[in-house]
Structures are given as C-alpha cells and as structure tokens.
N, C-alpha and C. Protein backbone atom coordinates (compact mmCIF):
# COMPACT_ATOMS: atom_id res chain seq x y z
N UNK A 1 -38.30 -28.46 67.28
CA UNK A 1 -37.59 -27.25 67.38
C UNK A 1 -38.04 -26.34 66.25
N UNK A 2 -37.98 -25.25 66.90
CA UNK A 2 -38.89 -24.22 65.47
C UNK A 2 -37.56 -23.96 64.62
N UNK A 3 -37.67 -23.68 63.69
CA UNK A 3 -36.93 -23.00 62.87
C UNK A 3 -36.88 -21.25 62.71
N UNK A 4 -35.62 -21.00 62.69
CA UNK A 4 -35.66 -19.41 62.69
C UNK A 4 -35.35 -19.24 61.11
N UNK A 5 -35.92 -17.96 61.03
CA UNK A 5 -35.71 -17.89 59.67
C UNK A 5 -35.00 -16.57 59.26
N UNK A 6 -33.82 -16.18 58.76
CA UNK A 6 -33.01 -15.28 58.69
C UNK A 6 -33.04 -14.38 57.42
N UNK A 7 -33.10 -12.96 57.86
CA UNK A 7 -33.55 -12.46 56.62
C UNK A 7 -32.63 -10.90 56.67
N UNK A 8 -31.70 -11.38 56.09
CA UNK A 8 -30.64 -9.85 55.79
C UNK A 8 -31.05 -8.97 55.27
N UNK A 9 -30.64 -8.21 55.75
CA UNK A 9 -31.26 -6.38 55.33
C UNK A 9 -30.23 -5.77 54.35
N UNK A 10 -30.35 -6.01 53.25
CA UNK A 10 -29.65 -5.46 52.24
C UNK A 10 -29.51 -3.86 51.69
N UNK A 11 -28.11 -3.52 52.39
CA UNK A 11 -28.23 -1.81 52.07
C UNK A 11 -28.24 -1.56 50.50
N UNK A 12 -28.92 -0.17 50.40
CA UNK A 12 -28.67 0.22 48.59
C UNK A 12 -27.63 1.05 49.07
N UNK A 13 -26.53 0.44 47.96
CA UNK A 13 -25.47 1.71 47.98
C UNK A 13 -25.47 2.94 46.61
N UNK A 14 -25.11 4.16 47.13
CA UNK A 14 -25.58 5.09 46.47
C UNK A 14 -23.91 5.17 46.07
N UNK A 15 -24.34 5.67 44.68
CA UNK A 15 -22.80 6.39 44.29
C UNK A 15 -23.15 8.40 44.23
N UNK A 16 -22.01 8.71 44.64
CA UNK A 16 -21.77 10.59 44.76
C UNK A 16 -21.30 10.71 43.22
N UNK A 17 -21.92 11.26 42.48
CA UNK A 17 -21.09 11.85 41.21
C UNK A 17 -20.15 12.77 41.81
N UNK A 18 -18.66 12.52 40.81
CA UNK A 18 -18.13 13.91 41.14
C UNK A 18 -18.57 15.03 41.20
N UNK A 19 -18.14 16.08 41.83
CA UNK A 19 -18.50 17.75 40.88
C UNK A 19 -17.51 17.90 39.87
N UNK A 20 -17.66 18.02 39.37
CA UNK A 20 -16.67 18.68 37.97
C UNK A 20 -16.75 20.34 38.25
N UNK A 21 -15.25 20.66 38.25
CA UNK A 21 -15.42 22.39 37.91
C UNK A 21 -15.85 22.85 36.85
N UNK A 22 -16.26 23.70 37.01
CA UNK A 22 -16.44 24.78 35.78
C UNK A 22 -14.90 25.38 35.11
N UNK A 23 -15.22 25.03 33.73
CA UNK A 23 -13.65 25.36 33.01
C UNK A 23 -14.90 26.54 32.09
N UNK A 24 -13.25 27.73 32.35
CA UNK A 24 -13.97 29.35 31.99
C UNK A 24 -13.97 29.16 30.31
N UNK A 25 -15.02 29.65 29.55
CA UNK A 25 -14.75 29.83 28.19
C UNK A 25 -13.57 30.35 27.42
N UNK A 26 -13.44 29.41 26.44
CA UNK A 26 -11.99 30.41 25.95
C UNK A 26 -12.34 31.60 25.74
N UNK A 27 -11.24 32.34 25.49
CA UNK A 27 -11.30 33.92 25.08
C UNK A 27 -11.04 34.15 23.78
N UNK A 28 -12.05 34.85 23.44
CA UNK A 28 -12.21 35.39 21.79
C UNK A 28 -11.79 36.43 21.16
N UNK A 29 -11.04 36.52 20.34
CA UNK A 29 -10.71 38.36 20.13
C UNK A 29 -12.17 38.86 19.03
N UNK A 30 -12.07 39.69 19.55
CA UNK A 30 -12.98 41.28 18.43
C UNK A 30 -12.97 41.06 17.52
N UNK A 31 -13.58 41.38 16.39
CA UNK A 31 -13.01 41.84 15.16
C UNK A 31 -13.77 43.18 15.05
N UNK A 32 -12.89 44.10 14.08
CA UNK A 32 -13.27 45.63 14.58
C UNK A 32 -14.15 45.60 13.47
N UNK A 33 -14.76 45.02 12.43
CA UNK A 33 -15.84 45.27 11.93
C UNK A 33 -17.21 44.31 12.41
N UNK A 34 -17.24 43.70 13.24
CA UNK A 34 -18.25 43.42 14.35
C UNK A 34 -18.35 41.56 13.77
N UNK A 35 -19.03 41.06 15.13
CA UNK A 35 -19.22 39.58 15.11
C UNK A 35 -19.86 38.96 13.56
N UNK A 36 -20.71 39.61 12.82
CA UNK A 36 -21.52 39.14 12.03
C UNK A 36 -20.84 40.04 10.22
N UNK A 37 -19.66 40.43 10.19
CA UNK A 37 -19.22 40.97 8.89
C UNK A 37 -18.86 39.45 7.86
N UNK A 38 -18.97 39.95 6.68
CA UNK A 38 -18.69 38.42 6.27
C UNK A 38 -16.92 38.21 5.11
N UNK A 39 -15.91 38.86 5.80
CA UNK A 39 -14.98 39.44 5.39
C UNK A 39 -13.99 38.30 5.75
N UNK A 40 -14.08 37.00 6.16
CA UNK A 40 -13.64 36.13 6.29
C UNK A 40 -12.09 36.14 7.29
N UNK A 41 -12.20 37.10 8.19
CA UNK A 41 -11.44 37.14 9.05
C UNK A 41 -11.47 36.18 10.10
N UNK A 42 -12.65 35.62 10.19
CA UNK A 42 -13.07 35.20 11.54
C UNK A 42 -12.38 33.44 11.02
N UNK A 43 -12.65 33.00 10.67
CA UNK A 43 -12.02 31.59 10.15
C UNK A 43 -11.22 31.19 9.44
N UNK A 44 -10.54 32.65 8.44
CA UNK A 44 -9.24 32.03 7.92
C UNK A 44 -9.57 31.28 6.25
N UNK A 45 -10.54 31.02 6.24
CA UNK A 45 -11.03 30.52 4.57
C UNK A 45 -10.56 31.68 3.59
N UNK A 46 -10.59 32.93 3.50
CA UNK A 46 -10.32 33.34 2.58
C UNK A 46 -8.80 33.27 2.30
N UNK A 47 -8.12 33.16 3.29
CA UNK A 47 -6.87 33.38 3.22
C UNK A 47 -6.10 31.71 2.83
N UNK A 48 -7.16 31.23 2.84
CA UNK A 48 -6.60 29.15 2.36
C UNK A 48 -6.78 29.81 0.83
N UNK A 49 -8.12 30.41 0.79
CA UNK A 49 -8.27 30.30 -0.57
C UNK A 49 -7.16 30.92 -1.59
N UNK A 50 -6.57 31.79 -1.05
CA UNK A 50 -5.93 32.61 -1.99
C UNK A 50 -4.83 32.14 -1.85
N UNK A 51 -4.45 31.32 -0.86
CA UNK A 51 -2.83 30.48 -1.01
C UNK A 51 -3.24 29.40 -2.09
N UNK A 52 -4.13 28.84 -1.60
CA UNK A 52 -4.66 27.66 -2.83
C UNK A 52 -4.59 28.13 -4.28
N UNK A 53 -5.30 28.93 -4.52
CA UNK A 53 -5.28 29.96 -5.92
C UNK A 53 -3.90 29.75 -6.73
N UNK A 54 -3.16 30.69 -5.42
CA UNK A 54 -1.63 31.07 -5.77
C UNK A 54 -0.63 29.85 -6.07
N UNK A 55 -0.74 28.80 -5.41
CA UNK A 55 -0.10 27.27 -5.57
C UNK A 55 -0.79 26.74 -7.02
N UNK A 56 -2.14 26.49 -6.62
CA UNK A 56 -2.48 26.05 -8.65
C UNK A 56 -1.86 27.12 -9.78
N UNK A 57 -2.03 28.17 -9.59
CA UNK A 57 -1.46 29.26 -10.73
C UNK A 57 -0.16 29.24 -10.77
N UNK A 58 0.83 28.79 -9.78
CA UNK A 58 2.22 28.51 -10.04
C UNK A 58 2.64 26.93 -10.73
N UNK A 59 1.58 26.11 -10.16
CA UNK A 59 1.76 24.77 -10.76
C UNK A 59 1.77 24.52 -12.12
N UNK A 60 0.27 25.50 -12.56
CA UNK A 60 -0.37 25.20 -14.23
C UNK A 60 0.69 26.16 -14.70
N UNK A 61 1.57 27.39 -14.33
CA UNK A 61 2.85 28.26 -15.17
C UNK A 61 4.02 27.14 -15.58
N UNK A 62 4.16 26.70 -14.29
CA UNK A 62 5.25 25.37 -14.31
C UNK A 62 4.94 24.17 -15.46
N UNK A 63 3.79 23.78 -15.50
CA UNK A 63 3.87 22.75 -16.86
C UNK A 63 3.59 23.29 -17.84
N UNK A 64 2.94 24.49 -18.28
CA UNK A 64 3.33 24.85 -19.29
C UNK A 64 4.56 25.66 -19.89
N UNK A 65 5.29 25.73 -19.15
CA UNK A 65 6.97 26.06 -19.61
C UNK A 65 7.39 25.11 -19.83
N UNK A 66 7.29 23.91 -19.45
CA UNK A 66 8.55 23.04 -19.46
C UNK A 66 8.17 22.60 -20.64
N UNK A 67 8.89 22.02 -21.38
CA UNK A 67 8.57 21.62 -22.65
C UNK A 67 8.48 20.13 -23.26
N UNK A 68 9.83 19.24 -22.17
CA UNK A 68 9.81 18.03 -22.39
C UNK A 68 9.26 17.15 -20.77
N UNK A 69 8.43 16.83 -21.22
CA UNK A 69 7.91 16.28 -19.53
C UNK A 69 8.09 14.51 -19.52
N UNK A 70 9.26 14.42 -18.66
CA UNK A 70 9.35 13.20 -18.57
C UNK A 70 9.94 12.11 -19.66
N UNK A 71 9.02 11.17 -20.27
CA UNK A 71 9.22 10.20 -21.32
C UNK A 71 8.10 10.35 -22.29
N UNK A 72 7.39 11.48 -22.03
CA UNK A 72 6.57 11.54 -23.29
C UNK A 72 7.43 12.35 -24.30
N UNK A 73 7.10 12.58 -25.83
CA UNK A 73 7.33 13.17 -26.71
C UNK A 73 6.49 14.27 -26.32
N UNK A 74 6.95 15.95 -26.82
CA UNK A 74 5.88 16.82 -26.84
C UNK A 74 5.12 17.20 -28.11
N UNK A 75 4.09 17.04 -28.25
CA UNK A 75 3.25 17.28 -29.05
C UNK A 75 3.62 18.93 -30.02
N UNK A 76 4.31 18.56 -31.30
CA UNK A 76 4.66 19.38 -31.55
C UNK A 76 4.81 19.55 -33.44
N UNK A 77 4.52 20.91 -33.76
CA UNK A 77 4.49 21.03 -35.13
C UNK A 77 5.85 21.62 -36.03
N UNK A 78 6.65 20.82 -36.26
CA UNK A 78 8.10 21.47 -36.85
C UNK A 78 7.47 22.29 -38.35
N UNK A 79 8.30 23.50 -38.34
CA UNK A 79 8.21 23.67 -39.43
C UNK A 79 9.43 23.26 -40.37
N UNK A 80 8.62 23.39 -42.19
CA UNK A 80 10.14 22.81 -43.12
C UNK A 80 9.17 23.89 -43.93
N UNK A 81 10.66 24.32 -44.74
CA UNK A 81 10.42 25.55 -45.36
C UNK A 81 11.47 24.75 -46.68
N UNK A 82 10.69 24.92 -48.06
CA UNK A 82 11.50 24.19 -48.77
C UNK A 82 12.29 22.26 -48.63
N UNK A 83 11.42 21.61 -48.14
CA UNK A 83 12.01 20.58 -47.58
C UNK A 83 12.58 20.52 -46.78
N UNK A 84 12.92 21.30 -46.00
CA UNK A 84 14.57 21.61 -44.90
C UNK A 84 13.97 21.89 -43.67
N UNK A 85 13.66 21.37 -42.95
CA UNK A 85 13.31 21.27 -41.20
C UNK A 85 14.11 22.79 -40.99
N UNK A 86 13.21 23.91 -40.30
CA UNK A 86 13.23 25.33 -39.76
C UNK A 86 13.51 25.25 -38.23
N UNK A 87 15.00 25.03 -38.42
CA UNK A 87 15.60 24.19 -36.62
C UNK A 87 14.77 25.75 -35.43
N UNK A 88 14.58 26.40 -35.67
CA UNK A 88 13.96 27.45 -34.63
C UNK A 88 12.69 27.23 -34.16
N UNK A 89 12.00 26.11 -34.96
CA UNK A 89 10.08 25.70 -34.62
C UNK A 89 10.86 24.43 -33.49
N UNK A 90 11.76 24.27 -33.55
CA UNK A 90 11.88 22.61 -32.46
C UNK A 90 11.96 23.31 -30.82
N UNK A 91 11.43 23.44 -30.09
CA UNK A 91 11.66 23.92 -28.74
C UNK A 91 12.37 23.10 -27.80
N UNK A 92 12.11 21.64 -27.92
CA UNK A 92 12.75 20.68 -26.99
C UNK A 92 14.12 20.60 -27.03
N UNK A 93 14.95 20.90 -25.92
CA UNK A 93 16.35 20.78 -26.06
C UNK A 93 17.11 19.07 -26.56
N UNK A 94 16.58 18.55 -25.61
CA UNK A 94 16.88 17.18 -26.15
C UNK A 94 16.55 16.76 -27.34
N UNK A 95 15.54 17.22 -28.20
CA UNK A 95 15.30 16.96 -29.90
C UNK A 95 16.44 17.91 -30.22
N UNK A 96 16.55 19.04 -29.93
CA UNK A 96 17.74 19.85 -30.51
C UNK A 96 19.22 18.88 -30.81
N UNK A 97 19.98 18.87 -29.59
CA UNK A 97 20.77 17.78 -29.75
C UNK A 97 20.70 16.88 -30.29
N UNK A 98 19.70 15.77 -30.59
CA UNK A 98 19.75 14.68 -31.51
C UNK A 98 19.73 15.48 -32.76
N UNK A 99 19.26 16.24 -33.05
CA UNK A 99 18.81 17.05 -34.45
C UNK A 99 19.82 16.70 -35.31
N UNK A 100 21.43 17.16 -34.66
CA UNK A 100 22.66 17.53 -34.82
C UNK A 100 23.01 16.04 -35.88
N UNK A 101 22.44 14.80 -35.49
CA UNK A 101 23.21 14.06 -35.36
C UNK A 101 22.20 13.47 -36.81
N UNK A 102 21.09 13.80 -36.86
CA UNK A 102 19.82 13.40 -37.52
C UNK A 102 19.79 13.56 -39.48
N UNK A 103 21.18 14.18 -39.53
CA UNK A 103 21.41 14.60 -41.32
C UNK A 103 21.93 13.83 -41.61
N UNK A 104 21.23 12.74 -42.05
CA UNK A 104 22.03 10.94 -42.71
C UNK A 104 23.00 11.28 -44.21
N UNK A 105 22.48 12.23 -44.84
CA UNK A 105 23.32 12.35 -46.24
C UNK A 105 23.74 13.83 -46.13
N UNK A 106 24.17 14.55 -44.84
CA UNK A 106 25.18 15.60 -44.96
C UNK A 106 25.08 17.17 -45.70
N UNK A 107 23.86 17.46 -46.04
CA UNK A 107 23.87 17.90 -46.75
C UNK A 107 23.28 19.47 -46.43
N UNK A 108 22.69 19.30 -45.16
CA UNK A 108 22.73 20.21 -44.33
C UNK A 108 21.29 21.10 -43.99
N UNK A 109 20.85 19.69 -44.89
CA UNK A 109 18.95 20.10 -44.64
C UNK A 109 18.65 18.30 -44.15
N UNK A 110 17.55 19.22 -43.18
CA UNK A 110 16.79 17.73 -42.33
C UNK A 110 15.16 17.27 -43.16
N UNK A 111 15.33 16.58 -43.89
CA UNK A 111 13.90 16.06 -44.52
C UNK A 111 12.97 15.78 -43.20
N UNK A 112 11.54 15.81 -43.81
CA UNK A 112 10.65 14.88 -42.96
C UNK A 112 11.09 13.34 -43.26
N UNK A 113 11.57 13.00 -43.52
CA UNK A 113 11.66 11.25 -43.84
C UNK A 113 12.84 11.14 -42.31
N UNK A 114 14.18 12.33 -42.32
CA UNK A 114 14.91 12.04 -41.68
C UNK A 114 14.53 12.24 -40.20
N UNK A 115 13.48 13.51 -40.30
CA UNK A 115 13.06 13.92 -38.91
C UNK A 115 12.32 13.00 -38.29
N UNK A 116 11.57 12.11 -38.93
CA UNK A 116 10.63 10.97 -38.67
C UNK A 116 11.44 10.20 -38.03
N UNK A 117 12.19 9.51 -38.38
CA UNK A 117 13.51 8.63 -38.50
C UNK A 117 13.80 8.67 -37.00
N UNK A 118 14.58 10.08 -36.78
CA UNK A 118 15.14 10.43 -35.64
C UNK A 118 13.95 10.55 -34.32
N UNK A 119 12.97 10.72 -34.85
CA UNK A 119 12.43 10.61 -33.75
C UNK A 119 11.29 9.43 -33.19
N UNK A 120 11.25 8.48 -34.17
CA UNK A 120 10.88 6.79 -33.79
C UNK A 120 12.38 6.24 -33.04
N UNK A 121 13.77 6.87 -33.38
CA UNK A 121 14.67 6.44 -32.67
C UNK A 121 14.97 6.83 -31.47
N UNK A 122 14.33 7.78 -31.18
CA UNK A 122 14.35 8.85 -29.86
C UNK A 122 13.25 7.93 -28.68
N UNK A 123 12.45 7.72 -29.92
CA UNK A 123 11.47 6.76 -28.98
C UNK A 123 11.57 5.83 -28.42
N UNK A 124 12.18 4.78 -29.43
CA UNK A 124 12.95 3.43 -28.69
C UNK A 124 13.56 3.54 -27.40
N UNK A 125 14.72 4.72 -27.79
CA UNK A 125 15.52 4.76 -26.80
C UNK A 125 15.02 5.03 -25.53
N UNK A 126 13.76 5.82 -25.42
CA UNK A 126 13.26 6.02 -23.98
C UNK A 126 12.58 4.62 -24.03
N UNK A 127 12.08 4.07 -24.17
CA UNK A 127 10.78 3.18 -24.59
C UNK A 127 12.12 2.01 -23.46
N UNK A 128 13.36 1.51 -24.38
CA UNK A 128 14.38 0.47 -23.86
C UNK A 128 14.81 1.25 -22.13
N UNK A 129 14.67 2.56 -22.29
CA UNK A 129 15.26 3.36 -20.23
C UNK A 129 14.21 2.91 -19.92
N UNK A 130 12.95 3.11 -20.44
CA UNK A 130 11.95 2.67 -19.03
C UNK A 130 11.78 1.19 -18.46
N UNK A 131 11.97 0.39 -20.30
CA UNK A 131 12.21 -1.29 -19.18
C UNK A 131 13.04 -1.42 -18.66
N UNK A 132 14.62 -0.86 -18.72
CA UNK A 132 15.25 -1.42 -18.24
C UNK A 132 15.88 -0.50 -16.49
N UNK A 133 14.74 0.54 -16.27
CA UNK A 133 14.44 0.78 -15.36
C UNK A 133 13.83 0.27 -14.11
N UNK A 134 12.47 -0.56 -15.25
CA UNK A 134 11.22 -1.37 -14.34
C UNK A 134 12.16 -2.82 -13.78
N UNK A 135 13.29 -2.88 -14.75
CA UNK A 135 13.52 -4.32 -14.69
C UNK A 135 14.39 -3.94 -13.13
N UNK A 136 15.41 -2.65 -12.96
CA UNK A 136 16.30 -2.92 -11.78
C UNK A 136 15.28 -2.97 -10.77
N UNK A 137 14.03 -1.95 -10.71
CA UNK A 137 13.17 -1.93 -9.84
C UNK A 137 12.70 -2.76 -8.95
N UNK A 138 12.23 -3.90 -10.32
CA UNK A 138 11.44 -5.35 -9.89
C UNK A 138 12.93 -6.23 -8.64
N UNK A 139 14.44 -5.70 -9.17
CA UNK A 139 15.28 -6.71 -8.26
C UNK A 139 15.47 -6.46 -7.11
C-alpha cells in the first residue's frame, strides 16, 4: 500500500496596525514682542528667579535679626566701662533676664568674673534641656 503523504498549507497571518488619529497641536499664545525676544516671558524663568531672589533675601533678613538662635550662645562682645558690664551692649533678651539675677555681691555692677559665671551657667542649663530632651525622644 503506498503511503500518502500529507502536507498542510500553512497560512501567514498578517496583523492591520491600527490607524491612530491625528491629535491637533496644542495652541500657543503670541507674545507681542515676537517668537525669538529673550525677555523671558515665554517660560517663566525669570519670574522663578525673582521669587527665588525675594525668598533668600527674606530668609538671610530673618537670621540676621534674630539674635538668639536656638541653643547656641550668640557670639557677642559686652561692653564694661570701669569694671561694670554696659547692660545696653547685651542684645539677647534671655541674657538680659538672667543678667538681673547675675550680681552675686549686690552691688550693682556686673564684673567679667560674674558675667563669665552667668553665662557657663546659662550653658549648662541648655546643655542639661537638650539631654533631657534627647532622652524623652529616645522613649
């Protein structure tokens, strides 16, 4: 018996790309001094810049007014006129107030020995808020 021998005809299948529509260009406005001026209308940079400007120049006014920042001491030169601390050179309000308290012998002048004094004690005292800040933190 012969043998038949079978041989399928294998279609190629084609794929259709979609069409895709055409999507219209956005719409651009004018500028009345023409496409190519370099006046920074067209992107808005000049106008970052000068908010930017205006935010740093309010920031750097802001730390230099304030006088006591935080837990640092401010770097500062008292004057003493005759031995006697010139309470009008102290700017920091919070040194002001301790000041009050800072005349160990009454007498109604603040030495450098006493001003020293008061303010290694000023130090502690922030020095003991911040550990015992870190410490509630850590719980």
């Amino acid at each position: 018996m012969p043998k038949k021998t079978s041989v399928k005809k294998v279609t190629k299948r084609t794929t259709k790309r979609p069409v895709m529509a055409e999507v219209p260009a956005p719409e651009t406005h004018e500028c009345q001094c023409g496409a190519s001026c370099g006046c920074g209308c067209h992107c808005g940079k000049f106008k970052k810049f000068i908010v930017l400007l205006i935010v740093f120049a309010l920031g750097f006014a802001v730390a230099k007014i304030t006088c006591c920042r935080g837990h640092r001491m401010p770097k500062m030169q008292p004057k003493f006129e005759n031995g006697c601390l010139v309470m009008d050179s102290v700017k920091c309000p919070k040194m002001q107030s301790e000041l009050v308290f800072a005349d160990s012998d009454m007498n109604g002048c603040i030495t450098h020995a006493e001003f020293d004094s008061m303010k290694k004690s000023m130090h502690k005292k922030m020095r003991e808020h911040r550990m015992n800040r870190e410490e509630r933190d850590d719980d």
